[in-house]
Protein backbone atom coordinates (compact mmCIF):
# COMPACT_ATOMS: atom_id res chain seq x y z
CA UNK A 1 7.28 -41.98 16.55
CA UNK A 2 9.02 -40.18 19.60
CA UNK A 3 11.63 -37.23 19.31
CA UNK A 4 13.45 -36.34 22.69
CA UNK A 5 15.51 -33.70 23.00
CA UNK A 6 16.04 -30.72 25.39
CA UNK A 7 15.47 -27.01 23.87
CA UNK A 8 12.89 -24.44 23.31
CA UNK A 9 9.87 -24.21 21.15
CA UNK A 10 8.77 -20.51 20.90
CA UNK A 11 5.53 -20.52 19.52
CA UNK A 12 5.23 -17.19 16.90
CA UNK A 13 7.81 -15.62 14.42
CA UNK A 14 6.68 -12.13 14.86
CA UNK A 15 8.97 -9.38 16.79
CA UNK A 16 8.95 -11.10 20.04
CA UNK A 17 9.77 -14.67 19.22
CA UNK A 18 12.79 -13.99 16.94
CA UNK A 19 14.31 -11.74 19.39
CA UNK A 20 13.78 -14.67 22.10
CA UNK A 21 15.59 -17.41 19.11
CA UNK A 22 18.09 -14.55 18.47
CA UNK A 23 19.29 -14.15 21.78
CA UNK A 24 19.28 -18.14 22.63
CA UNK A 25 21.15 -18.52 19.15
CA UNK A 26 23.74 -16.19 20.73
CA UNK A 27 23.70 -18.28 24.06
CA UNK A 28 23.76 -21.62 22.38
CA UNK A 29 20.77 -23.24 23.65
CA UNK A 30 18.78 -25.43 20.96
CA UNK A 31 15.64 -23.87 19.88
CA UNK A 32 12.67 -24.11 17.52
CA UNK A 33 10.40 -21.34 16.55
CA UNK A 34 7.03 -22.33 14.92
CA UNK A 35 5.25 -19.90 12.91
CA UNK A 36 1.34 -20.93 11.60
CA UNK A 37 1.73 -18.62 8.70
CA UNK A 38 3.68 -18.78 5.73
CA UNK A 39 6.20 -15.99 6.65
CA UNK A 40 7.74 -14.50 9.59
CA UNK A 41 7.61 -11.36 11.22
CA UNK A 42 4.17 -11.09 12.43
CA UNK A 43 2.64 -7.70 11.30
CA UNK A 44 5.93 -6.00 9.94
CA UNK A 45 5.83 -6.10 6.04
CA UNK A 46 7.57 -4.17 4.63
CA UNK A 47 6.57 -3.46 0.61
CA UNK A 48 8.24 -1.94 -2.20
CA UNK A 49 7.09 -0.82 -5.83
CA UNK A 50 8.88 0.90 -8.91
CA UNK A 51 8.21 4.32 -6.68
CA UNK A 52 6.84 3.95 -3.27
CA UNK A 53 8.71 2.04 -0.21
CA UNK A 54 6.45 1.63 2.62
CA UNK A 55 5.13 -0.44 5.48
CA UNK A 56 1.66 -2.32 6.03
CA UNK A 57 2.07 -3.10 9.73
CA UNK A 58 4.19 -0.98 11.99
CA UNK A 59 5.72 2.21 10.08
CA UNK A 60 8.86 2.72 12.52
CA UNK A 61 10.03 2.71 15.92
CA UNK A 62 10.97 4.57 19.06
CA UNK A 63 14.17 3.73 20.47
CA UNK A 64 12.75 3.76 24.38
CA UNK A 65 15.09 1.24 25.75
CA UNK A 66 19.03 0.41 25.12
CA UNK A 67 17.70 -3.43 24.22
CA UNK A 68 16.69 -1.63 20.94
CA UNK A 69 19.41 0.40 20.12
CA UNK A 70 21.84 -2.62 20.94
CA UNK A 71 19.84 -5.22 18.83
CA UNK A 72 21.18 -2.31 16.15
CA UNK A 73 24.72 -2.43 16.93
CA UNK A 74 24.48 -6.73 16.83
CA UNK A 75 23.23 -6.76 13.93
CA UNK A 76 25.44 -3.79 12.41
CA UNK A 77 26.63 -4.72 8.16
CA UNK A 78 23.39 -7.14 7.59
CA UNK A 79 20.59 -4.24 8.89
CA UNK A 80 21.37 -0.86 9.64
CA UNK A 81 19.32 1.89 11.52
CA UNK A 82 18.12 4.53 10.23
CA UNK A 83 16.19 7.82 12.36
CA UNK A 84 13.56 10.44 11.33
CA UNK A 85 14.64 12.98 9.61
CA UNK A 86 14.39 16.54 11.67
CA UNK A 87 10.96 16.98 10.87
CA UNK A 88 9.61 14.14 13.28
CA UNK A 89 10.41 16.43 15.88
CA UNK A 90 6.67 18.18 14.65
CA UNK A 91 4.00 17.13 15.62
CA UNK A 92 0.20 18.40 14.24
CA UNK A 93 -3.03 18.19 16.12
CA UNK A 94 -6.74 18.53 14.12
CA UNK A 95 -9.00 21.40 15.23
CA UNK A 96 -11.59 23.39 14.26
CA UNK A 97 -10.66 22.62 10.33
CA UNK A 98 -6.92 23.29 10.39
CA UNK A 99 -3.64 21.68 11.44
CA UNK A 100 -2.07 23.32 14.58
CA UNK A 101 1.43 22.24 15.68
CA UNK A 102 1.48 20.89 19.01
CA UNK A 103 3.45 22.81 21.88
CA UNK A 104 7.02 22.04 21.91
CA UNK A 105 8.12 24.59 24.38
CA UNK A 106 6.97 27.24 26.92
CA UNK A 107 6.10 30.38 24.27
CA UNK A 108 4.31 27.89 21.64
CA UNK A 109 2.82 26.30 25.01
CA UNK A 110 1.10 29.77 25.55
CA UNK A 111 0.07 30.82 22.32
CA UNK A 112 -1.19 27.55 21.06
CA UNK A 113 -5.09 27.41 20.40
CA UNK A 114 -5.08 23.86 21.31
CA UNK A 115 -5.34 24.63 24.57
CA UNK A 116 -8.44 26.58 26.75
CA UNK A 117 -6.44 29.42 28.40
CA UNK A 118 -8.15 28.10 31.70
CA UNK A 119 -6.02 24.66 31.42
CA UNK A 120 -2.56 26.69 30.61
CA UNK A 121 -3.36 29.04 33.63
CA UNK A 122 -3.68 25.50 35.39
CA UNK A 123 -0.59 23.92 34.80
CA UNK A 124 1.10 26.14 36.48
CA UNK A 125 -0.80 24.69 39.53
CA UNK A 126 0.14 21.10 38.34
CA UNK A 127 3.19 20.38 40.62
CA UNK A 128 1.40 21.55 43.69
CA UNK A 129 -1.16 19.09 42.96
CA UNK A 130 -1.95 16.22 45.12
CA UNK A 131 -0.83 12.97 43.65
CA UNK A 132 -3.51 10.45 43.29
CA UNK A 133 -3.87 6.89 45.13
CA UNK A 134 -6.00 4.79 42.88
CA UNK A 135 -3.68 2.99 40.62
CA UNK A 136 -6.46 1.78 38.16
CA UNK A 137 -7.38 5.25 37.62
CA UNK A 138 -7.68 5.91 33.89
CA UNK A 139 -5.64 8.38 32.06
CA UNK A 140 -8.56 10.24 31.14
CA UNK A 141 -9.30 10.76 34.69
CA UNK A 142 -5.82 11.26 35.48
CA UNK A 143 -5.37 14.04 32.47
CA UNK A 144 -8.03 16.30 33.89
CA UNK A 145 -7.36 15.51 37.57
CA UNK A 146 -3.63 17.42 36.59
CA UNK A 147 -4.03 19.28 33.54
CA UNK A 148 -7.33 19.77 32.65
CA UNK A 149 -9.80 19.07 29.76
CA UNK A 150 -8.85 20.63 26.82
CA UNK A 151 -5.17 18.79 27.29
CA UNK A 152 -7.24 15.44 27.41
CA UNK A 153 -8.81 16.36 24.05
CA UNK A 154 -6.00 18.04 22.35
CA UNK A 155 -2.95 16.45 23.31
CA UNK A 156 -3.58 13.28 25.27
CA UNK A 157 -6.60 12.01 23.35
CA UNK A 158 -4.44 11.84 19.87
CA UNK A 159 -1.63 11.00 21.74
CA UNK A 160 -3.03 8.06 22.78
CA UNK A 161 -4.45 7.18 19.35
CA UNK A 162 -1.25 7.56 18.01
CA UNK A 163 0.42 4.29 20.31
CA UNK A 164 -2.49 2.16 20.71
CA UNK A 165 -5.45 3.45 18.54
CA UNK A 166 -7.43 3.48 22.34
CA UNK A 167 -9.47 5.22 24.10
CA UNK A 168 -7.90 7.36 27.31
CA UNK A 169 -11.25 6.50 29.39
CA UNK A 170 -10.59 2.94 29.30
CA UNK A 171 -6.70 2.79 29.41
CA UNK A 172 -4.91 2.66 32.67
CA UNK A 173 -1.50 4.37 33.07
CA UNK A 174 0.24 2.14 35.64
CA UNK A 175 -0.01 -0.70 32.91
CA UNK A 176 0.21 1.33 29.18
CA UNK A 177 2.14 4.56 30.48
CA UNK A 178 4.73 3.50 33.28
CA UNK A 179 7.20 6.31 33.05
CA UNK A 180 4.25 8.93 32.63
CA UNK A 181 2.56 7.25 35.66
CA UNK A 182 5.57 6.64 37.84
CA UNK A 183 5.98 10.43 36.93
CA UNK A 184 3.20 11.16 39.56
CA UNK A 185 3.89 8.46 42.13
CA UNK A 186 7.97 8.77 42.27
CA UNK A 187 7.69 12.82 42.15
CA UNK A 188 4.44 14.08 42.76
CA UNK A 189 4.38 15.67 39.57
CA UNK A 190 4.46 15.56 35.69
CA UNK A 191 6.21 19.07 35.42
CA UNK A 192 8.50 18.24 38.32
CA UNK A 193 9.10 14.79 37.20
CA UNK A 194 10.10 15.65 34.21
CA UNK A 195 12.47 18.52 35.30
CA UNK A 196 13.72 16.27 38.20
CA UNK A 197 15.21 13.68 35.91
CA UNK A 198 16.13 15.28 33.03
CA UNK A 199 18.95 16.34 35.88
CA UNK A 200 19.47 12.71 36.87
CA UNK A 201 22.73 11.04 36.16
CA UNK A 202 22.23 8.66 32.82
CA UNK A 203 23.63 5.45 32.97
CA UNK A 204 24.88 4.12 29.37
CA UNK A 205 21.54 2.52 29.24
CA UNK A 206 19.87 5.55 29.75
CA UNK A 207 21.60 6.95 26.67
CA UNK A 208 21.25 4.41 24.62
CA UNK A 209 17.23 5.01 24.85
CA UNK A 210 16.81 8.31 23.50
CA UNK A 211 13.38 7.67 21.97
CA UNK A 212 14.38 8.97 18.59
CA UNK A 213 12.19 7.63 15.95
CA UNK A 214 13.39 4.86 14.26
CA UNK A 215 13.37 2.52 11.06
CA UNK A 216 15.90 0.21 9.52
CA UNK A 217 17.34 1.52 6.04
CA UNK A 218 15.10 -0.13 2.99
CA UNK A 219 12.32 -0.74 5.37
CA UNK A 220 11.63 -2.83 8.72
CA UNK A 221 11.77 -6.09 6.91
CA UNK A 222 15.03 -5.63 6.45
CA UNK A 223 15.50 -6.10 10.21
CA UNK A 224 13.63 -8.84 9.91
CA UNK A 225 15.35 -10.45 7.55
CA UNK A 226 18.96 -10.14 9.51
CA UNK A 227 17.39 -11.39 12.52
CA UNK A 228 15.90 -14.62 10.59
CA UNK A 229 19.50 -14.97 8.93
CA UNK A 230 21.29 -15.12 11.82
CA UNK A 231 18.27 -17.17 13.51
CA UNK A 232 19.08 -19.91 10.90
CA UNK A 233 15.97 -20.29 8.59
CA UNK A 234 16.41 -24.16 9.43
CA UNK A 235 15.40 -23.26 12.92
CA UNK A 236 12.50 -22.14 12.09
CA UNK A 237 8.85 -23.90 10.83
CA UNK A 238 6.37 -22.15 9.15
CA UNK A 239 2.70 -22.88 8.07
CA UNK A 240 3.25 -24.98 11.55
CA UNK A 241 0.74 -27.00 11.86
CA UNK A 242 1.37 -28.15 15.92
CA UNK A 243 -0.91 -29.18 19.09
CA UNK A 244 0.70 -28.82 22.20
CA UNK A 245 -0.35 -31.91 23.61
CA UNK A 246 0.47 -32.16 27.62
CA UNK A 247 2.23 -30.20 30.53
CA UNK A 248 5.55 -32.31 29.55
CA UNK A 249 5.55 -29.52 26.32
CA UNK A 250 5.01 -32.20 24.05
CA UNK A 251 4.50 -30.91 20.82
CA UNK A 252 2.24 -33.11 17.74
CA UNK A 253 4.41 -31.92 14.44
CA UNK A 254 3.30 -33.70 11.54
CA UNK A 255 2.26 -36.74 13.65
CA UNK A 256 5.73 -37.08 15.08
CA UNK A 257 6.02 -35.84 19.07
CA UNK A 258 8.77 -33.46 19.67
CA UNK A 259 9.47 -32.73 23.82
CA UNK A 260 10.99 -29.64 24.81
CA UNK A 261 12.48 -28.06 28.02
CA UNK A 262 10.55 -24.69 27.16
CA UNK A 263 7.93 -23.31 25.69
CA UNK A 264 7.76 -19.71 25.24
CA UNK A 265 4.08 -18.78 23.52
CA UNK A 266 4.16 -14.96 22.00
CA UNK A 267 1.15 -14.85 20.03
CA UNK A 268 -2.45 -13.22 20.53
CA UNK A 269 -3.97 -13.47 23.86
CA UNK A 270 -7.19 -14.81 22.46
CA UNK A 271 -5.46 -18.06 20.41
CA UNK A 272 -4.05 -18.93 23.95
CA UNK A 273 -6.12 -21.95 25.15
CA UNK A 274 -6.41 -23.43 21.47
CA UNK A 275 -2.89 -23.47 21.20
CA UNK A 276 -1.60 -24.72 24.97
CA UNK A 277 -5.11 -26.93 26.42
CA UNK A 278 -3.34 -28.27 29.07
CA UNK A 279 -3.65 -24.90 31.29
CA UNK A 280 -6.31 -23.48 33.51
CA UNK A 281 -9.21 -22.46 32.10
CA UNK A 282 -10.11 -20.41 34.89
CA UNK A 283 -6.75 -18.32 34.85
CA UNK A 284 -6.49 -18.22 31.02
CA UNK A 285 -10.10 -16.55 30.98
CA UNK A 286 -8.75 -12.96 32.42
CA UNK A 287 -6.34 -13.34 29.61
CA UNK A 288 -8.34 -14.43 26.81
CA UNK A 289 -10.78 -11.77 27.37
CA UNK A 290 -7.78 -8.96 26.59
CA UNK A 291 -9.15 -6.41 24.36
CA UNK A 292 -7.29 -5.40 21.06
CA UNK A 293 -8.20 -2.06 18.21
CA UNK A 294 -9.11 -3.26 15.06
CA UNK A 295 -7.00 -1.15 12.72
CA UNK A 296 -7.39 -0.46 8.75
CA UNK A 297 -4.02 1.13 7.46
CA UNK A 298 -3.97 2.64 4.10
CA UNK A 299 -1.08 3.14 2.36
CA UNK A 300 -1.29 6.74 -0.02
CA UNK A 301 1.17 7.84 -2.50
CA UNK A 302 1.69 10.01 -5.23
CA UNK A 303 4.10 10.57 -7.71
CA UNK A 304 4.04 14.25 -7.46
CA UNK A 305 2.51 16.15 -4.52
CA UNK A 306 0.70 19.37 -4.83
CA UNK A 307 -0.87 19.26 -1.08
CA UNK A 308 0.32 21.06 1.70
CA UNK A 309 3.68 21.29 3.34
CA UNK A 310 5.48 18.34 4.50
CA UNK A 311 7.21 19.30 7.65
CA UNK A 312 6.15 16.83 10.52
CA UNK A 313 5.93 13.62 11.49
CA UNK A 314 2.31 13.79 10.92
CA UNK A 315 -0.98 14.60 12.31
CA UNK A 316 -2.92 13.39 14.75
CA UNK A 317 -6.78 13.48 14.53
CA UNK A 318 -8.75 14.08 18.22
CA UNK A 319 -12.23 12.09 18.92
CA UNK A 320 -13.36 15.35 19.75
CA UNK A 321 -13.31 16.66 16.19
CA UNK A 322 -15.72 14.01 14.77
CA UNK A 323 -13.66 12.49 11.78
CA UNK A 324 -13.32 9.36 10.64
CA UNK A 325 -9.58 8.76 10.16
CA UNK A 326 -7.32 8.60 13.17
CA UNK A 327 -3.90 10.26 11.56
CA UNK A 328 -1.77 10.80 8.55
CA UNK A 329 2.14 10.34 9.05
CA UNK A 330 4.17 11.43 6.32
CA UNK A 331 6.26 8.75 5.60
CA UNK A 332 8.47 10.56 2.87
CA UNK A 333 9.03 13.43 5.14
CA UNK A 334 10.52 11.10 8.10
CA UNK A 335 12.78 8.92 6.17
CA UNK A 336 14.45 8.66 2.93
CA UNK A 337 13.56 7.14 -0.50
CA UNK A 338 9.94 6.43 0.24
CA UNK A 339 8.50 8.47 -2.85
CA UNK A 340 9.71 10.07 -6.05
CA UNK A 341 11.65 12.72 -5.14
CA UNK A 342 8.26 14.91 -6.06
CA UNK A 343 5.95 12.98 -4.84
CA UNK A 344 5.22 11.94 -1.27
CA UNK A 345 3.67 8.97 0.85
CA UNK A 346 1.71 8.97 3.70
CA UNK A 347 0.15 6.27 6.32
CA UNK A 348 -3.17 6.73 7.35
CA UNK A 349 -5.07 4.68 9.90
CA UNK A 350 -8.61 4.01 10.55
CA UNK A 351 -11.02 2.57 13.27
CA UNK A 352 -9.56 1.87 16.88
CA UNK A 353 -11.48 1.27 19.76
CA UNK A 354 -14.21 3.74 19.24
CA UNK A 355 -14.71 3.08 15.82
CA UNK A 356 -14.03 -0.20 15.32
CA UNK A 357 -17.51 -0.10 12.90
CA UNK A 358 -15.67 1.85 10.20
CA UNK A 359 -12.87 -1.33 9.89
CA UNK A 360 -16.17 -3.58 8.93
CA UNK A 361 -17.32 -1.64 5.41
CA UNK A 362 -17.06 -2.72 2.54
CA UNK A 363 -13.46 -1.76 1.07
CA UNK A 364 -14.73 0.84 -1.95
CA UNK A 365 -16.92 2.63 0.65
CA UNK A 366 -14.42 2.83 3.12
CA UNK A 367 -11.72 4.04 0.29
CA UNK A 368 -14.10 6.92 -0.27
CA UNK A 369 -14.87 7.75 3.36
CA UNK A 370 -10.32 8.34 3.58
CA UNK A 371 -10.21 10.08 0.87
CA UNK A 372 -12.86 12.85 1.84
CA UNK A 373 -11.26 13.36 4.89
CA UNK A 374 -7.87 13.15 3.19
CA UNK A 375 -8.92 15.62 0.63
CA UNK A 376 -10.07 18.42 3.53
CA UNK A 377 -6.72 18.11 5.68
CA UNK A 378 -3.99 17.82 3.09
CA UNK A 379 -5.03 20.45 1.04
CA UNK A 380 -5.95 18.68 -2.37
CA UNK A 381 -8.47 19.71 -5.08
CA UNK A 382 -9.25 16.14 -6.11
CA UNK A 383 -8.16 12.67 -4.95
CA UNK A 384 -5.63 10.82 -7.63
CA UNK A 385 -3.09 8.87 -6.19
CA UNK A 386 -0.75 6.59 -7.70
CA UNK A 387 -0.82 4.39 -4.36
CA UNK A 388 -3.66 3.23 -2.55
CA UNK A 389 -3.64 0.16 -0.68
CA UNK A 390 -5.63 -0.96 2.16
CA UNK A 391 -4.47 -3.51 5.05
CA UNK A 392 -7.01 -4.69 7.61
CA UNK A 393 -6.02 -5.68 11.39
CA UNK A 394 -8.26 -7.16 13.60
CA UNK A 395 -6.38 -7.79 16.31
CA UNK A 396 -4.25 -4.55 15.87
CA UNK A 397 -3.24 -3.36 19.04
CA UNK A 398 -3.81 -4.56 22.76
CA UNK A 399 -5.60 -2.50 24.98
CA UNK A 400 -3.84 -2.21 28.95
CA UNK A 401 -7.13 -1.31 31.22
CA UNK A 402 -7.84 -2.01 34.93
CA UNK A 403 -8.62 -5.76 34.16
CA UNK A 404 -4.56 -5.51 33.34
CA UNK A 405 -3.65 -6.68 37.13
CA UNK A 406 -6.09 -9.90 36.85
CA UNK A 407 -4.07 -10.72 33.81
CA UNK A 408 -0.75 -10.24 34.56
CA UNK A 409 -1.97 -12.40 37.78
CA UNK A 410 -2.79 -15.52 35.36
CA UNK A 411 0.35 -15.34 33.50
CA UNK A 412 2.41 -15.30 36.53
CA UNK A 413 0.42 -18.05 38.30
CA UNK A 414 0.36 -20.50 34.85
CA UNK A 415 4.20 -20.12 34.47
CA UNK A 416 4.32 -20.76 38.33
CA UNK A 417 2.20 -23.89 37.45
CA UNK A 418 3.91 -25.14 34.59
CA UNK A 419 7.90 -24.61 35.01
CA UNK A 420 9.47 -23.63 31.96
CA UNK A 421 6.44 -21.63 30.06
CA UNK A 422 6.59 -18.34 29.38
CA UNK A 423 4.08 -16.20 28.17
CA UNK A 424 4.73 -13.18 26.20
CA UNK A 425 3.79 -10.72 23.29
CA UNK A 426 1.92 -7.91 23.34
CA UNK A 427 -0.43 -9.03 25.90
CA UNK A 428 2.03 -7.66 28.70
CA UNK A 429 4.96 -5.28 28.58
CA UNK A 430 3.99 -2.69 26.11
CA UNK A 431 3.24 -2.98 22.34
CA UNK A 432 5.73 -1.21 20.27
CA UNK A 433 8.88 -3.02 18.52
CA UNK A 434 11.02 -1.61 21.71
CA UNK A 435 9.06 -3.24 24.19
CA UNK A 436 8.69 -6.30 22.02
CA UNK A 437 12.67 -6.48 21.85
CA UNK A 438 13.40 -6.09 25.27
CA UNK A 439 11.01 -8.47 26.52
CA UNK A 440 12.30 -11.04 24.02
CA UNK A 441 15.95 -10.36 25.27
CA UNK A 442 14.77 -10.74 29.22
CA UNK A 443 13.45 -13.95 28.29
CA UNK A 444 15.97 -15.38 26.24
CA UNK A 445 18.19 -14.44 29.24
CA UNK A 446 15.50 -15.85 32.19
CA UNK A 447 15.41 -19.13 29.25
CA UNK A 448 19.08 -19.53 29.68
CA UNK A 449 19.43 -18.86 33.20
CA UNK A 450 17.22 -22.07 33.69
CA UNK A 451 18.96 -24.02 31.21
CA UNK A 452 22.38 -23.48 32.89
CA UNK A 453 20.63 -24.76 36.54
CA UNK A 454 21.85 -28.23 37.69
């Protein structure tokens, strides 16, 4: 039995796809979003019990571009934003057995023992430095080249653990730090860049993307859920169980064929050629072979908290130091009614790129390995919470190296080969909820564009 009609199929429910269905809902092009699962959203969950709120995928946001921040104001009486509290603002680094804020400003900048006083001397130096001209330098390389070690280890190194749970030798700036790389190329200079266009005119879109940390009120699911209801839930298919079956983006639903005009796929990079068989195997293998952290988050809380002080966004834990947990955030600090109003909550994550063997134990052992390390850095005497849940991600968080370019090449010559397919997700474009939104929005408007073309 044959179904004809001309709209999109966007293949994934998670971040990405519903802001592509949003977006054509608002346009009024016809649409279908498939999901394999048997709920939407991808890896935002958001969970509640009688005490603790709190998230088992992503844990909030930054607001880094105005697609964001206007998905917000759409969407304004059915989800509503809500930022960090002041403390986010904080930031803690591990070292040598203590917590040590990271530099905020030129004094703490000086007197911070993060840093070798070597490397402060030489950022003074840093915006008479040569800029480089390899664009698949790493950012490790990169880091020392301009700052110097002991800012790799203390303030890149966790940095980067923080966004994709990587490792700086491996990641490439052009493709997983833009701004920070177009810093260097468009100014010379990550001091000077930085002063340069802080004095820039802002357009409204400019100010719109303040980076302020993010989540929506009663947790990120919430968002979720206002996107799906003004989606249409009747627009969407889960536990899909589809084969794309040609180049003419037939689709095998429940042995009935469905054709579309457009096929936008946003899920892993590695499900790619099981999912769409018709393309190049040759181009989809620079894609398939994309890298991603495997990720354990636990989720800690406690009814009453008698650890230390509370006022950050969390800390971050270096390579260098030789523990086994990445970072804590303190979830009840950054946003409100997460925890009794005694107690606390905290997000801890474990694994990432360089070790990815700790995501593989056994769940009891690796329970025990947290909570040692939780013990030492949060100041407790013994180990009781009232929370502790573990959720395990495999395909966490993609990684952007040099083999980025061949990628990005495939994608662009596939679409090229098959008009109307887009490929999308967290494969290109950056991985946080930001990125995810404003790619869905450019392709829901590229997706119309087409539609509208005689």
């Amino acid at each position: 039995m044959k179904s004809s009609s001309k709209k999109v199929a966007i293949l994934g429910a998670g971040i990405t796809g519903l802001t592509i269905a949003y977006y054509l809902k608002k346009r009024g092009i016809p649409f279908t979003v498939f999901e394999k699962s048997d709920r939407i959203g991808g890896v935002i969950q958001t969970k509640e019990t009688e005490a603790f709120l709190y998230e088992t995928g992503p844990n909030s946001g930054v607001i880094s571009h105005a697609e964001m921040a206007e998905l917000f104001e759409d969407l304004q009486g059915k989800c509503e934003l809500e930022l960090a509290n002041e403390a986010s603002e904080k930031r803690l680094i591990w070292k040598s057995g203590k917590w040590s804020p990271l530099p905020s400003g030129l004094m703490s900048a000086i007197f911070t023992p993060l840093f070798r006083f070597s490397d402060k001397l030489r950022v003074l130096g840093e915006p008479f430095r040569k800029k480089g001209d390899n664009p698949m330098e790493s950012l490790a390389d990169l880091v020392k080249r301009r700052l110097g070690k002991s800012f790799l280890d203390y303030a890149i190194d966790p940095f980067i653990l923080g966004i994709y749970a990587g490792d700086p030798a491996y990641i490439v700036p052009k493709y997983a730090l833009p701004k920070l790389y177009n810093l260097e190329q468009n100014y010379g200079s990550f001091v000077g860049g930085t002063i340069k266009k802080a004095r820039e005119p802002k357009t409204d879109a400019d100010k719109k993307a303040n980076r302020k940390i993010f989540t929506a009120q009663g947790g990120l699911s919430n968002l979720i859920s206002a996107m799906a209801e003004e989606i249409g839930m009747e627009n969407i298919v889960l536990n899909a169980n589809l084969e794309v079956q040609s180049n003419d983006f037939s689709l095998l639903i429940n042995d009935e064929i469905h054709y579309f005009s457009h096929i936008a796929y946003t899920g892993i990079a590695s499900n790619i050629s099981k999912t769409l068989p018709f393309l190049d195997p040759e181009l989809l293998n620079p894609i398939e072979l994309l890298p991603y952290a495997k990720v354990v988050e636990a989720s800690i809380g406690f009814h009453e908290w008698n650890g230390i002080k509370l006022d950050a966004f969390g800390g971050l834990v270096p390579f260098k130091e030789d523990k086994n947990i990445l970072g804590v955030l303190f979830m009840s600090s950054l946003f409100e009614n997460r925890a009794p109003k005694r107690g606390a909550l905290f997000t801890v994550f474990v694994g990432g790129m360089r070790k990815a063997f700790l995501t593989e134990l056994p769940e009891k052992e690796l329970k025990g390995i947290i909570a040692l390390d939780f013990i030492e850095m949060m100041g407790l005497k013994e180990f009781n919470p009232d929370l502790f849940e573990l959720n395990y991600y495999h395909k966490a968080i993609a990684q952007y190296g040099a083999d980025s370019q061949a990628r990005l090449e495939s994608i662009a010559q596939l679409e090229k080969q098959n008009p109307g397919l887009f490929i999308a997700g967290s494969m290109r474009d950056g991985v946080g909820i930001a990125d995810r939104v404003k790619q869905g929005k450019q392709l829901a408007e590229k997706i119309y564009s087409q539609t509208m073309e005689v």
